[in-house]
Protein backbone atom coordinates (compact mmCIF):
# COMPACT_ATOMS: atom_id res chain seq x y z
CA UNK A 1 108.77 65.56 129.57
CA UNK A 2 109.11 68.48 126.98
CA UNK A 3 105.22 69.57 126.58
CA UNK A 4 103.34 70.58 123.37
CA UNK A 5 104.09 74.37 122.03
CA UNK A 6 102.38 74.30 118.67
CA UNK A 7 99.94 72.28 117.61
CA UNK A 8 98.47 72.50 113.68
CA UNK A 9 95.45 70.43 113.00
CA UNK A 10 94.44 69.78 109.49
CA UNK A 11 95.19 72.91 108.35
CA UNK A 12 94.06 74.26 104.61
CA UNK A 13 95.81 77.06 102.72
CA UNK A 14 94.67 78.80 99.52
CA UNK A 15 96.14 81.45 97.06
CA UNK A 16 92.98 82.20 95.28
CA UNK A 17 91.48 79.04 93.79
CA UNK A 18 94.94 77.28 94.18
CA UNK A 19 95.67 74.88 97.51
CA UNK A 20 98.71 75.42 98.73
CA UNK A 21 98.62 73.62 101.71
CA UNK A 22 96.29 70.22 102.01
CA UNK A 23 94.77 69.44 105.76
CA UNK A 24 98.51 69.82 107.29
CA UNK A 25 99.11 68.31 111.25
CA UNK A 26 102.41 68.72 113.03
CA UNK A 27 103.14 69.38 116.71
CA UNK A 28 106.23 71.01 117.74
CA UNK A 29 107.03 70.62 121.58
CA UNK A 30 109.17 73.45 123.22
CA UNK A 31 113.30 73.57 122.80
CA UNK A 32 112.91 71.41 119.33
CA UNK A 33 114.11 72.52 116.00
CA UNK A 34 111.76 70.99 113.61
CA UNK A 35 113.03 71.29 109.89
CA UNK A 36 110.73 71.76 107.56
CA UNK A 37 111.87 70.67 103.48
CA UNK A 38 110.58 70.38 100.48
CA UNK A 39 110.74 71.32 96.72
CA UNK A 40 109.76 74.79 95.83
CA UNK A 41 105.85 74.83 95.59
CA UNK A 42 105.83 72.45 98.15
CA UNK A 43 103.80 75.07 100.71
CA UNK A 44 106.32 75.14 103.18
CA UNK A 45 106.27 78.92 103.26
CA UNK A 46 102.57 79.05 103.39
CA UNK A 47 102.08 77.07 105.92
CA UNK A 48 104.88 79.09 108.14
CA UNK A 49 103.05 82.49 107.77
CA UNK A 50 99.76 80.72 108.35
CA UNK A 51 101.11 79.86 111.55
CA UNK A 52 102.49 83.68 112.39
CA UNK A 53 98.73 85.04 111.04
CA UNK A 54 100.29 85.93 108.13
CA UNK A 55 98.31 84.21 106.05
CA UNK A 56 94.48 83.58 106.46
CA UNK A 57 93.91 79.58 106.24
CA UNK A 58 90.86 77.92 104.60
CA UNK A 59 90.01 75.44 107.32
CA UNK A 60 91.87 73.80 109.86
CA UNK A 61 92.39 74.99 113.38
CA UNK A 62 95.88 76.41 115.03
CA UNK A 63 96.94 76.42 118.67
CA UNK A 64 99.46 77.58 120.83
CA UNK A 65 101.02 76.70 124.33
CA UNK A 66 97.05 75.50 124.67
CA UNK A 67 95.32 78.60 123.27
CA UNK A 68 93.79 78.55 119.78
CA UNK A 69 95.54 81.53 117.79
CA UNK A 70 93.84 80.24 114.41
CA UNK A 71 91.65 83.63 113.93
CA UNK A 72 94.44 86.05 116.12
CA UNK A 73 95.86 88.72 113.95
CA UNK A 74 99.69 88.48 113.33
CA UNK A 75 100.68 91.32 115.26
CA UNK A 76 98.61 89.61 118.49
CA UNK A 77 100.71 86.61 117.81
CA UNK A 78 104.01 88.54 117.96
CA UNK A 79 103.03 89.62 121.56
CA UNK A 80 102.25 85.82 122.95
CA UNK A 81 105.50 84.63 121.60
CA UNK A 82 105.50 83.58 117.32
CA UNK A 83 108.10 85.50 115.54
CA UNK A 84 108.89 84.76 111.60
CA UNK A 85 111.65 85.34 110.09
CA UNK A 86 110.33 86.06 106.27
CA UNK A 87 111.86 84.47 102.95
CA UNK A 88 113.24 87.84 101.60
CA UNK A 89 114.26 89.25 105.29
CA UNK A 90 111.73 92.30 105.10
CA UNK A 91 113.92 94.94 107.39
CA UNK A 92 114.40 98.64 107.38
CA UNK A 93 116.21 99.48 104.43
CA UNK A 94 117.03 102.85 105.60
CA UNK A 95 117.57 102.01 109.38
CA UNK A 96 120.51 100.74 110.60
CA UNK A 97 121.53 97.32 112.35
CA UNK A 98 120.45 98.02 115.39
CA UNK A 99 117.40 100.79 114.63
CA UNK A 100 116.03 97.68 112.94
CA UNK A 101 116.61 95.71 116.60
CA UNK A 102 115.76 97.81 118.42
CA UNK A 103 111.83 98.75 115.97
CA UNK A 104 111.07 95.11 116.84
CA UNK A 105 111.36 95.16 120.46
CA UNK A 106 108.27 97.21 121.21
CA UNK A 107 106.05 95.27 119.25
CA UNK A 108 107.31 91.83 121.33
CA UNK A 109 107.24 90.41 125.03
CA UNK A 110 109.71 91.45 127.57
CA UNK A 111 112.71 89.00 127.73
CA UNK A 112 116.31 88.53 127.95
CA UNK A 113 116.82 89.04 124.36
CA UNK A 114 118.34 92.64 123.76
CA UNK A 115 120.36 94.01 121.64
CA UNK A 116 123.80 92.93 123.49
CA UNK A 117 122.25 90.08 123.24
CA UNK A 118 122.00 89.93 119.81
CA UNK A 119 125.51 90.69 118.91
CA UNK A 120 126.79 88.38 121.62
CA UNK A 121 124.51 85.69 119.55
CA UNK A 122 125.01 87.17 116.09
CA UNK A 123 128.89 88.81 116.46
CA UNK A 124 129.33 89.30 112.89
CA UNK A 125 127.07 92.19 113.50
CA UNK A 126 129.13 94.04 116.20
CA UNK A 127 130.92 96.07 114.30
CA UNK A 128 127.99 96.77 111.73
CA UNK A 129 125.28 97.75 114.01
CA UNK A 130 125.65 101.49 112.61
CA UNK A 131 125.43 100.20 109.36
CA UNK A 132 122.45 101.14 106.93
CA UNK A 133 120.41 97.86 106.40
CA UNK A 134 120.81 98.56 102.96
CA UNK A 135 124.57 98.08 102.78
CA UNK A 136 124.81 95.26 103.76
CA UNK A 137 125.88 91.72 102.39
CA UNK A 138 123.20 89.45 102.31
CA UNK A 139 124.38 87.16 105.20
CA UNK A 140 124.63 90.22 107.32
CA UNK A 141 121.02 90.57 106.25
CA UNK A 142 120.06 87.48 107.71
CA UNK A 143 121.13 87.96 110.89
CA UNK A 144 119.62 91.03 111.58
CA UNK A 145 116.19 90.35 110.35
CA UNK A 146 116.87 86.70 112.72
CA UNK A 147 118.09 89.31 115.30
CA UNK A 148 115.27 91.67 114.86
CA UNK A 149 113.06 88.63 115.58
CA UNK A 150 114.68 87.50 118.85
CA UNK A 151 114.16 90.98 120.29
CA UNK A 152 110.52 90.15 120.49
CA UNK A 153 111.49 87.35 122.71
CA UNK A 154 109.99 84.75 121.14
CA UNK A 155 108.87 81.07 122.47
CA UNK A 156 108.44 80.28 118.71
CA UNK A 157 110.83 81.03 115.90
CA UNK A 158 109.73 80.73 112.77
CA UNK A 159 112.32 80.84 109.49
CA UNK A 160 111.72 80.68 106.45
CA UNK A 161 114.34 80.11 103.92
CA UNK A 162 117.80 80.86 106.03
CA UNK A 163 120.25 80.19 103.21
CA UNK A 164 118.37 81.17 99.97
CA UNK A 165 120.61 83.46 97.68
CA UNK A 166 123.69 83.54 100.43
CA UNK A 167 127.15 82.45 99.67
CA UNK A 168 128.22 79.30 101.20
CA UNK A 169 130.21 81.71 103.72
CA UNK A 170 127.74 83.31 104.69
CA UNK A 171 125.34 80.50 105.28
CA UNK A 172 128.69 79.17 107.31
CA UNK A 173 127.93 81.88 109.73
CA UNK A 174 124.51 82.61 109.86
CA UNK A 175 124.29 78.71 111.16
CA UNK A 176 127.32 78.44 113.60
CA UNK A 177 124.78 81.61 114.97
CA UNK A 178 121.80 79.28 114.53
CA UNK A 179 123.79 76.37 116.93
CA UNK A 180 123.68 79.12 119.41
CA UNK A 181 119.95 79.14 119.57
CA UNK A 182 119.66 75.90 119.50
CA UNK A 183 121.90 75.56 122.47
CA UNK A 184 119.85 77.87 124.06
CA UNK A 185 116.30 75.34 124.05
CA UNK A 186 115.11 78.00 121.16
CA UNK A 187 112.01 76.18 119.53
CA UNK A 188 112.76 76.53 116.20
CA UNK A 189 110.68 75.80 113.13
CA UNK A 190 113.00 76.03 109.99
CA UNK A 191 112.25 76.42 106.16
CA UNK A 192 115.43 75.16 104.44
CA UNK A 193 116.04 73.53 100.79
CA UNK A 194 119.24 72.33 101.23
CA UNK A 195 118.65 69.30 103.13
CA UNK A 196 122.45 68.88 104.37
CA UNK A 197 121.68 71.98 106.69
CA UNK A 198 118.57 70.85 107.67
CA UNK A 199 119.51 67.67 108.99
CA UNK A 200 122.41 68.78 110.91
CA UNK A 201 120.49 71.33 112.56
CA UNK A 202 117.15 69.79 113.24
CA UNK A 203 116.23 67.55 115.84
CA UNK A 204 113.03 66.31 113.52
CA UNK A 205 112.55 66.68 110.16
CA UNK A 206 108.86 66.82 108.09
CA UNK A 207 108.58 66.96 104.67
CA UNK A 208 105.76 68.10 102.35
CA UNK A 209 105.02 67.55 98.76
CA UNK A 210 102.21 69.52 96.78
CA UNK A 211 100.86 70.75 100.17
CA UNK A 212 100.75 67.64 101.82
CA UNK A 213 102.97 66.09 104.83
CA UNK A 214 104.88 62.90 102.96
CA UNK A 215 107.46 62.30 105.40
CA UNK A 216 107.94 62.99 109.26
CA UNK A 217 110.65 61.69 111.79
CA UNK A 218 113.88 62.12 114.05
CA UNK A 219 116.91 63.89 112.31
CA UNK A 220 119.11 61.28 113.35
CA UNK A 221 116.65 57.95 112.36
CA UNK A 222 115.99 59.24 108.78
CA UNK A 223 118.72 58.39 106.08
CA UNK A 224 119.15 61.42 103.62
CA UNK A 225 117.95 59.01 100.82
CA UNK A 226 114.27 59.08 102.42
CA UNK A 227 114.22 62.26 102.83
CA UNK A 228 115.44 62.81 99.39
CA UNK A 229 113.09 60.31 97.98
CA UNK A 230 110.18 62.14 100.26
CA UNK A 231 111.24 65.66 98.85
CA UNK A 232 110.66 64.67 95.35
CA UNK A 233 107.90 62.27 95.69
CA UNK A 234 109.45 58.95 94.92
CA UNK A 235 108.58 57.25 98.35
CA UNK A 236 106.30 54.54 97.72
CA UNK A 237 104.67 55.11 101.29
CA UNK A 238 103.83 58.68 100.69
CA UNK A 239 100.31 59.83 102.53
């Protein structure tokens, strides 16, 4: 029996005097890809970097493979195994493909994720890796910063927004990638809007709407049309 990874209990987020995330619970046990959806202002991202220590929650409490992490710093979190993946992709401008791999492996656990590794997973990045971050296309972006964040050998990936602003052929690659890790037993917790992606690649699927968990289930028991009814608030059941 897979056991418990992550486990976030009633959880409270706040940007100032606005609550972006409303007593949130979810467990995610280890090799899953849980799929996280929801409209923009949902607090999907919010509640992902509250889980990396990116973000300080109001209340609620956060644990990990059986240790609460809820007051650990983020960069203490990197080193036990939680590595996001940041809407935005955050690397090295100036640094190239794999400078920016090879940054993130000293702040992470030893593993078997290096940066052969990476290119075996990611191959689109082979022939880039002496390529400034900067010129690159933004699905070549993607995979690095998801590259950089496998170098920390993480038990917990964390991303946040995988296709937002990519072209559908790059989003075609940075997912057959994303099968890879899946393959693999990488636990996964996804950010994605477009909810075609998100079933295909999850294994369970949550839902939140104005901060709140309305929907939760297994990819392959939940129609589209719930999910699409959860996502903009139109299921009668909503709690």
């Amino acid at each position: 029996m897979s056991r418990t990874l992550l486990s976030v209990e009633r959880i409270d987020a706040r940007h100032g005097l606005l609550q972006a995330v409303r007593e949130v619970s979810l467990t995610v046990v280890e090799g899953e890809t849980l799929a996280l959806v929801g409209a923009n202002g949902a607090g999907k991202t919010t509640l992902l970097r509250t889980i990396a220590g990116a973000h300080r929650p109001a209340g609620g409490r956060i644990v990990f493979d059986g240790e609460d992490v809820t007051h650990v710093p983020a960069h203490r979190r990197v080193r036990i195994g939680i590595a996001l993946v940041p809407e935005g992709r955050k690397l090295f401008p100036e640094l190239t493909v794999e400078e920016n791999l090879r940054v993130a492996a000293a702040a992470g656990r030893p593993g078997c994720w290096t940066v052969d590794a990476v290119l075996e997973a990611f191959p689109l990045l082979q022939p880039l890796r002496r390529k400034r971050a900067a010129s690159l296309s933004g699905g070549e972006q993607q995979a690095t910063a998801i590259g950089r964040a496998l170098m920390t050998n993480p038990r917990l990936l964390l991303l946040d927004e995988v296709s937002l602003g990519l072209a559908p052929v790059a989003v075609e690659g940075v997912y057959r990638s994303l099968a890879t890790l899946v393959e693999t037993g990488t636990t996964i917790v996804l950010v994605e809007q477009d909810l075609g992606r998100a079933l295909g690649v999850a294994s369970r699927v949550v839902c939140m709407l104005e901060g709140r968990l309305v929907l939760e289930g297994r990819a392959g028991e939940l129609s589209r049309e719930q999910v699409t009814e959860a996502y903009f608030g139109l299921e009668a059941g909503a709690r």
